[in-house]
Each structure stands twice: as structure tokens, then as C-alpha cells.
C-alpha atoms as a PDB file:
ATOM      1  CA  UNK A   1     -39.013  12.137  13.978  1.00  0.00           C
ATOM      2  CA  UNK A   2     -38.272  11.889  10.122  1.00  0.00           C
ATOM      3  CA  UNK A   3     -34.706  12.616  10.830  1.00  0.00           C
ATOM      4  CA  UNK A   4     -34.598   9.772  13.747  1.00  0.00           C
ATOM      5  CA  UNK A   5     -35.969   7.209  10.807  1.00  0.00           C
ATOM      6  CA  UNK A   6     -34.061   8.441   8.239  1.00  0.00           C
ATOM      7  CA  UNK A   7     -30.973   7.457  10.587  1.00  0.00           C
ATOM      8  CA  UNK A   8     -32.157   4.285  11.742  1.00  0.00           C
ATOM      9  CA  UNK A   9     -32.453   3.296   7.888  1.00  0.00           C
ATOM     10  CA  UNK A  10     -29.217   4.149   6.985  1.00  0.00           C
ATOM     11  CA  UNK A  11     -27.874   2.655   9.872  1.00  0.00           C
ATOM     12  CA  UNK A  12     -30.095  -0.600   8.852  1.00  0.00           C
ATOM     13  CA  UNK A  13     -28.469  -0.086   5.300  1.00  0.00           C
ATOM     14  CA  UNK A  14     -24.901   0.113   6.763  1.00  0.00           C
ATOM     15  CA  UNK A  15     -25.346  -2.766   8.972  1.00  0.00           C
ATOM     16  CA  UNK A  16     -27.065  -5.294   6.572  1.00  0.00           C
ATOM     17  CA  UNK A  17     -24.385  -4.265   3.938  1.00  0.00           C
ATOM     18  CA  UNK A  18     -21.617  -5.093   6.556  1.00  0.00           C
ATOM     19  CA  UNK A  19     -23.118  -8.246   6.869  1.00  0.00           C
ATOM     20  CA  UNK A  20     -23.532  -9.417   3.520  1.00  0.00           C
ATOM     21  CA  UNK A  21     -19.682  -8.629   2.745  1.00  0.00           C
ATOM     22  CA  UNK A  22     -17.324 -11.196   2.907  1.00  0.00           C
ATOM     23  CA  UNK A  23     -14.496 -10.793   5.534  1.00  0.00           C
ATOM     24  CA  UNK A  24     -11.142 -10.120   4.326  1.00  0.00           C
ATOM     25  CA  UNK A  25      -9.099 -13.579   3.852  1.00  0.00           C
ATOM     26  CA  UNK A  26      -5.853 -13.764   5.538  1.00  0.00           C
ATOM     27  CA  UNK A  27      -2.924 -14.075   3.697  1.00  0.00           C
ATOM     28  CA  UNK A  28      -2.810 -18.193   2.937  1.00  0.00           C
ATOM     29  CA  UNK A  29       0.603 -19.499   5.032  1.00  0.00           C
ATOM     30  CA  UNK A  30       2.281 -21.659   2.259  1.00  0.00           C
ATOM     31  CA  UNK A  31       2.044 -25.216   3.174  1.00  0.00           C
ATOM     32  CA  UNK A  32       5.468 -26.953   4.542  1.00  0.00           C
ATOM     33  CA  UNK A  33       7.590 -28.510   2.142  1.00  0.00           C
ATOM     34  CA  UNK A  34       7.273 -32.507   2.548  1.00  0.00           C
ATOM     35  CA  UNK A  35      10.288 -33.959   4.096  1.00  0.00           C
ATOM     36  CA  UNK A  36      11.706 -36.389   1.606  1.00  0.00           C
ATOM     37  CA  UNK A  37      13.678 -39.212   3.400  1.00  0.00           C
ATOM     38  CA  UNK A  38      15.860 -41.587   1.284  1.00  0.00           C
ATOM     39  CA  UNK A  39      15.831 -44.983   1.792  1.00  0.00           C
ATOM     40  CA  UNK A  40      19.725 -44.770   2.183  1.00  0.00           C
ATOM     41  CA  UNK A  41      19.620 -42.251   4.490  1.00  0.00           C
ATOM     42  CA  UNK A  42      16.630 -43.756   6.979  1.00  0.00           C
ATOM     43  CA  UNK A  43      18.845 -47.076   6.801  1.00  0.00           C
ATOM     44  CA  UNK A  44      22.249 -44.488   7.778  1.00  0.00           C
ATOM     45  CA  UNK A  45      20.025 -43.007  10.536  1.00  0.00           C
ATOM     46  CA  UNK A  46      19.254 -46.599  11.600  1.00  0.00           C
ATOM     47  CA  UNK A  47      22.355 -48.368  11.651  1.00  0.00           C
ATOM     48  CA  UNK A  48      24.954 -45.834  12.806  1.00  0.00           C
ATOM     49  CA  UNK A  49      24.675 -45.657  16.394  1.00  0.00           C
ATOM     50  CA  UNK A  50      25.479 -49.443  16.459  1.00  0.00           C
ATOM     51  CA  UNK A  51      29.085 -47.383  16.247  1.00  0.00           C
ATOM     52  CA  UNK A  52      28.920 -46.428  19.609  1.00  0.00           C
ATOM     53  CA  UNK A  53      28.174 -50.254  20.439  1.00  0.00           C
ATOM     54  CA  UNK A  54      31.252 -51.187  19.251  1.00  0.00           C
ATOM     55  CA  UNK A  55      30.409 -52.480  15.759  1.00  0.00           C
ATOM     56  CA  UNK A  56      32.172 -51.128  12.683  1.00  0.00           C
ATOM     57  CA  UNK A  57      29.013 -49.915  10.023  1.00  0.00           C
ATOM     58  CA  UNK A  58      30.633 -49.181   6.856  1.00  0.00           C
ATOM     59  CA  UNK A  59      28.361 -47.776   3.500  1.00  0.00           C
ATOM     60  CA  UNK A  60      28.680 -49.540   1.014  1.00  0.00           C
ATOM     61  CA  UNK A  61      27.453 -49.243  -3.039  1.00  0.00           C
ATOM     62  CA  UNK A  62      23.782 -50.608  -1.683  1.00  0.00           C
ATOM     63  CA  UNK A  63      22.926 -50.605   2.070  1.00  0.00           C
ATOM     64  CA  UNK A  64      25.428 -50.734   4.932  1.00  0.00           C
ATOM     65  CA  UNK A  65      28.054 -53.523   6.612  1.00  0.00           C
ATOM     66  CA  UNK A  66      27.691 -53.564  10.022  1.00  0.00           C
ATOM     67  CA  UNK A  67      30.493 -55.895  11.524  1.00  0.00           C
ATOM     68  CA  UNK A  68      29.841 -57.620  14.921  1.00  0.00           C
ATOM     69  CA  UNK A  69      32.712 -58.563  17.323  1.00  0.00           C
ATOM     70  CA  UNK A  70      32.458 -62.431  17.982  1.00  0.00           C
ATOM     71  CA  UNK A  71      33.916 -61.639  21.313  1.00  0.00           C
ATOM     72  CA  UNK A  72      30.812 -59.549  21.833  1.00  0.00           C
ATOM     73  CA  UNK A  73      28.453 -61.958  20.462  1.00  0.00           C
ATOM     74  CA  UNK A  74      29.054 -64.920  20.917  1.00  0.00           C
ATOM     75  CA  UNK A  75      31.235 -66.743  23.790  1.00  0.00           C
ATOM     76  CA  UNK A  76      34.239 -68.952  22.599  1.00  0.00           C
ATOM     77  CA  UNK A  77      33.683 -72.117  20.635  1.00  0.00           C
ATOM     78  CA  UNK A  78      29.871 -70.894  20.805  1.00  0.00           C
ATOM     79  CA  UNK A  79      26.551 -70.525  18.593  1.00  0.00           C
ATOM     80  CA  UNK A  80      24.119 -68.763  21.139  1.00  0.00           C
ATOM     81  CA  UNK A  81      24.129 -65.314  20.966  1.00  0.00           C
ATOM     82  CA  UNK A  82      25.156 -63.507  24.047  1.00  0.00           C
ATOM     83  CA  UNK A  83      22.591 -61.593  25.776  1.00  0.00           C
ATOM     84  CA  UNK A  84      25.299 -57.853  25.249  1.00  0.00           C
ATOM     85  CA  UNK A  85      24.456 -58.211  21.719  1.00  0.00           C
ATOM     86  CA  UNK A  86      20.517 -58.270  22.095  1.00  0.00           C
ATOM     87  CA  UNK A  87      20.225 -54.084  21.890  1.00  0.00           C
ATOM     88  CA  UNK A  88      22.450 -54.587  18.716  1.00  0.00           C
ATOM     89  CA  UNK A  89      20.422 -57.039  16.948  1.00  0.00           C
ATOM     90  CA  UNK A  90      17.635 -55.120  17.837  1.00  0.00           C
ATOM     91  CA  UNK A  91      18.502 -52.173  15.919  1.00  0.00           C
ATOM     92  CA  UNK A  92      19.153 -54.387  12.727  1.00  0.00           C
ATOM     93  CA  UNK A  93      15.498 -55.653  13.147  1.00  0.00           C
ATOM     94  CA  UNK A  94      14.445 -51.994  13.423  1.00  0.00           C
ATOM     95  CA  UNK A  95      15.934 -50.876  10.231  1.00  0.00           C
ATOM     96  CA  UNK A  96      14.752 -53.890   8.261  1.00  0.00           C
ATOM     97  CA  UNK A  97      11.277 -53.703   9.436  1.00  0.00           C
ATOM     98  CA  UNK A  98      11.183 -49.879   8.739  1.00  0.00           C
ATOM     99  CA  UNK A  99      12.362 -50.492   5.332  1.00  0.00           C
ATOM    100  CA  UNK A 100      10.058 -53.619   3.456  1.00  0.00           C
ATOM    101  CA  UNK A 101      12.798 -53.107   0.418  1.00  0.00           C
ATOM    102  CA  UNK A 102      16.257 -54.057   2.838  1.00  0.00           C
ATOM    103  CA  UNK A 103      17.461 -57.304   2.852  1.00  0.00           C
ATOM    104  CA  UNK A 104      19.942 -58.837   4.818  1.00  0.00           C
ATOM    105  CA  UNK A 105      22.911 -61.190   4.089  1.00  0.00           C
ATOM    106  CA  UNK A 106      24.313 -62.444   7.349  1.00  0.00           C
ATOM    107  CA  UNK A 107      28.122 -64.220   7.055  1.00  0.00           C
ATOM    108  CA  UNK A 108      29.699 -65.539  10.058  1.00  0.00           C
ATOM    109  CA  UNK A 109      33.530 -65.784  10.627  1.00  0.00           C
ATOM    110  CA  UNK A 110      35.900 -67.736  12.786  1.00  0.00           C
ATOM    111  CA  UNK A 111      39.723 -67.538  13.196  1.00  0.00           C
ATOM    112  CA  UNK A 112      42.235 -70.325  12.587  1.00  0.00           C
ATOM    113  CA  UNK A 113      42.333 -72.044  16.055  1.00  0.00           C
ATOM    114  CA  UNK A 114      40.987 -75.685  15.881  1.00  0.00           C
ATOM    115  CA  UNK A 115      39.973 -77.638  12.416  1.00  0.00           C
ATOM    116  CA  UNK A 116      39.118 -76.277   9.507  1.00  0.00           C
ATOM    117  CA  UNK A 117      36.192 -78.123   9.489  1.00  0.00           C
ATOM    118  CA  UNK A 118      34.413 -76.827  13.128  1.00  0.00           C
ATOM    119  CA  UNK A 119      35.420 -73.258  12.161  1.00  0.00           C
ATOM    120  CA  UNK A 120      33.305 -74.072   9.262  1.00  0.00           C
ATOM    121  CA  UNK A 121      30.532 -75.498  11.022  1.00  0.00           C
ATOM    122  CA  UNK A 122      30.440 -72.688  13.694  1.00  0.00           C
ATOM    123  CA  UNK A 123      30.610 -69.876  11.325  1.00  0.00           C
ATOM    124  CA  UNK A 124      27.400 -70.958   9.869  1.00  0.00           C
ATOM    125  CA  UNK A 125      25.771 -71.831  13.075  1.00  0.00           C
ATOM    126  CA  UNK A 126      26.747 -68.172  14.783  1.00  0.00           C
ATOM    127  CA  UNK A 127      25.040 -66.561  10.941  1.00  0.00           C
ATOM    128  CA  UNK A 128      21.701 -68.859  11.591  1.00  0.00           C
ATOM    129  CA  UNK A 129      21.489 -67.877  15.268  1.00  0.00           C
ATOM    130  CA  UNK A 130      21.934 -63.894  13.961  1.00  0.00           C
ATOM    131  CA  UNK A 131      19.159 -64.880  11.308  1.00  0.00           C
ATOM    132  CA  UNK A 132      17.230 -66.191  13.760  1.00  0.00           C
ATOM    133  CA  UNK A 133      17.167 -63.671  16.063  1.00  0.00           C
ATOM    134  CA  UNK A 134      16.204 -61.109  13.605  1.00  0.00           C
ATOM    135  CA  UNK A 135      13.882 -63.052  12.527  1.00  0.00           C
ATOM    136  CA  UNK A 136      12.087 -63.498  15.962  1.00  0.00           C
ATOM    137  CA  UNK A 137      11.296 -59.623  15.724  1.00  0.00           C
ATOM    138  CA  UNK A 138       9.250 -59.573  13.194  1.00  0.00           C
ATOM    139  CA  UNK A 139      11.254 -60.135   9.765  1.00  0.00           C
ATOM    140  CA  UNK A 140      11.122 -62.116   7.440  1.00  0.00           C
ATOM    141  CA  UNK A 141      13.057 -65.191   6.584  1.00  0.00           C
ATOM    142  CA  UNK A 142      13.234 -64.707   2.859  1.00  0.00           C
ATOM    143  CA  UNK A 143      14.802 -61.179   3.090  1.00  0.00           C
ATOM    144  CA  UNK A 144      17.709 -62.705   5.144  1.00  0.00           C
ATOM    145  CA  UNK A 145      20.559 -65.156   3.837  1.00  0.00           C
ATOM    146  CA  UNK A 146      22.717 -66.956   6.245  1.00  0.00           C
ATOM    147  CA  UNK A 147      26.296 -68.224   5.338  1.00  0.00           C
ATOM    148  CA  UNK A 148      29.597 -69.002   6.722  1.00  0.00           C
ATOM    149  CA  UNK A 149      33.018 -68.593   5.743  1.00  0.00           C
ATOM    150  CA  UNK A 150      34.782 -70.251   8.851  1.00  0.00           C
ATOM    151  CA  UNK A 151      39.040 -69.447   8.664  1.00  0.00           C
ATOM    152  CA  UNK A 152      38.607 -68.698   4.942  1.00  0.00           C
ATOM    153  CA  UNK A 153      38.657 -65.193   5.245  1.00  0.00           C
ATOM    154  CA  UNK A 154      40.267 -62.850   7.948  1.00  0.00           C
ATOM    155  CA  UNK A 155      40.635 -59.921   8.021  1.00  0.00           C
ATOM    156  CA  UNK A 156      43.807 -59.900  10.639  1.00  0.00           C
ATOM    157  CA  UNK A 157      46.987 -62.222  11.517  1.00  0.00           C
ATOM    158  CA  UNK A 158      45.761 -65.259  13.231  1.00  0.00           C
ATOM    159  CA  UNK A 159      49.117 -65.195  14.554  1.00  0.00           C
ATOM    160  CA  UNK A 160      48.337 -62.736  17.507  1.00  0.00           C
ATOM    161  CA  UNK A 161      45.104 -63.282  19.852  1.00  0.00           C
ATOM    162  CA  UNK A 162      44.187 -59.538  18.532  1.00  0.00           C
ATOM    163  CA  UNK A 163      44.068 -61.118  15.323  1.00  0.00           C
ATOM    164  CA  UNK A 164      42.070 -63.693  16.216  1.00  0.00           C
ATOM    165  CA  UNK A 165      39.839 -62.068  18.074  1.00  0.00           C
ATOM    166  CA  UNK A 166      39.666 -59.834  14.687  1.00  0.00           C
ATOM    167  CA  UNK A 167      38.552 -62.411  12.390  1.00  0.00           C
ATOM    168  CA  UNK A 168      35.809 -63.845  15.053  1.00  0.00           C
ATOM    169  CA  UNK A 169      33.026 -61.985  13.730  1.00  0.00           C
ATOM    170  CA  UNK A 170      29.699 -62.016  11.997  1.00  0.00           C
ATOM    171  CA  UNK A 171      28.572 -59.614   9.202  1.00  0.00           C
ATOM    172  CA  UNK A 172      25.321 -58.481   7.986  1.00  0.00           C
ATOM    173  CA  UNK A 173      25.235 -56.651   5.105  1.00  0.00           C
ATOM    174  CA  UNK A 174      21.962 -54.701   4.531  1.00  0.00           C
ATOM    175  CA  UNK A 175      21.266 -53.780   1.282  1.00  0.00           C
ATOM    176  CA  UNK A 176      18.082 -51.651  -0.595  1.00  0.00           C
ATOM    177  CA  UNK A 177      16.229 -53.587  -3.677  1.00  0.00           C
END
């Protein structure tokens, strides 16, 4: 009988000593480096499928130049924006709205064919009616310019109707404050 409470002590002993040790700790994973996005790049990620849209997105020094067709904007001799360049538009909203520092200078363009004076006019309208379509998603007016530059400035022969169809076109130019 001594010998059966002699081994129900120690067995006490061993349990209660179990119990009071702490369990091992695992080995601590290390914790997952933060992914660092740029501003640069998250407006890159943003704007660069408009390429497969058919708009030319050049980076520039600070933000990107996306350059919108007029023929896929806008119909001829026409401010209202044409419902094809809605998904577009979109996108530029998108990337402003995900980045509070981007701002936006919109500049509308118009090839040779009729006065001077009602390219002029219609430039500025079609850059207003980009501004204001961007704007009806959620940014704001102050971080967007709107300009036009009518015949002043093509970028092809107004000689050809490739050429004019060329220098119909709006830019926005996003850039990072």
C-alpha cells in the first residue's frame, strides 16, 4: 500500500509539474513585408488598359496623357460625349478618385475644317463635357482644368481625312501633386 501512494504522489508531482510548464512556443512566422504601391505606378495600373480601348496613354515626367479619338468621342461638329466613350471616362474617374493627389488637365482639339473660330469654340465645349463627365462620378471640379486649343495644334496633316481625324481629339493629362 505504501508503494501504491508513493506512486500516486509522484505521479501527482509529474502531472502538476507538467501543468505548471509553459508549452513550447512555435517558431514566430515573420510577418509579410507591406506591399508598397507608388502613386505612379497605381495611376500606370489605372490608366493603361484604356490602350486596349483605343486611346494612346503615354507617361509622362508627372502622371500620364491619355489621348481620346474625337471620332470615338464625340460625333462630328459635336459637344456630347458619345455613349462608346462612357467605359473610358470611367476609368479616368477611377484613377482620380483612387488617388486624392491626381489632377487632371483636360484640352480638347479640332482639325482645320470650318472657321477658326467654331473649331475654337468646340474644342472647349468637347474639354467641359469630358470635365463634366468626370466630374459626375464623384471628382472634384477644382482638380480638373478644361481648355481648348481648336486647329492650333495638330498633331497630323489636315490635308488627308486620316489627318483630320488625327487632330480631332481630347487630352487629359493626369498628373501627381
Amino acid at each position: 500500500m505504501k508503494l501504491t501512494v508513493v506512486a500516486s504522489l509522484v505521479s501527482l508531482l509529474l502531472v502538476s509539474a507538467c501543468a505548471t510548464q509553459p508549452a513550447p512556443k512555435a517558431d514566430p512566422q515573420p510577418a509579410p513585408e507591406p506591399v508598397v504601391t507608388l502613386p505612379m505606378d497605381e495611376l500606370m495600373a489605372q490608366l493603361e488598359p484604356l490602350e486596349q480601348m483605343g486611346l494612346t496613354v503615354e507617361k509622362t515626367d508627372s502622371g500620364m496623357r491619355v489621348v481620346m479619338p474625337g471620332a470615338m468621342a464625340f460625333a462630328s461638329g459635336s459637344s456630347e460625349i458619345d455613349p462608346a466613350a462612357y467605359e473610358a471616362l470611367d476609368r479616368v474617374a477611377t484613377a482620380m478618385t483612387a488617388l486624392s493627389a491626381a489632377r487632371a488637365d483636360i484640352v480638347g482639339h479640332t482639325d482645320s475644317a470650318g472657321r477658326a473660330s467654331y473649331n475654337q469654340r468646340l474644342s472647349e465645349d468637347r474639354a467641359e463635357a469630358v470635365r463634366a463627365y468626370v466630374a459626375g462620378k464623384g471628382v472634384e471640379t477644382a482638380r480638373m482644368s478644361a481648355s481648348g486649343k481648336g486647329e492650333a495644334e495638330p498633331i497630323a496633316d489636315n490635308a488627308t481625312a486620316e489627318g483630320r481625324a488625327a487632330n480631332r481629339r481630347v487630352e487629359i493629362s493626369v498628373t501627381l501633386n
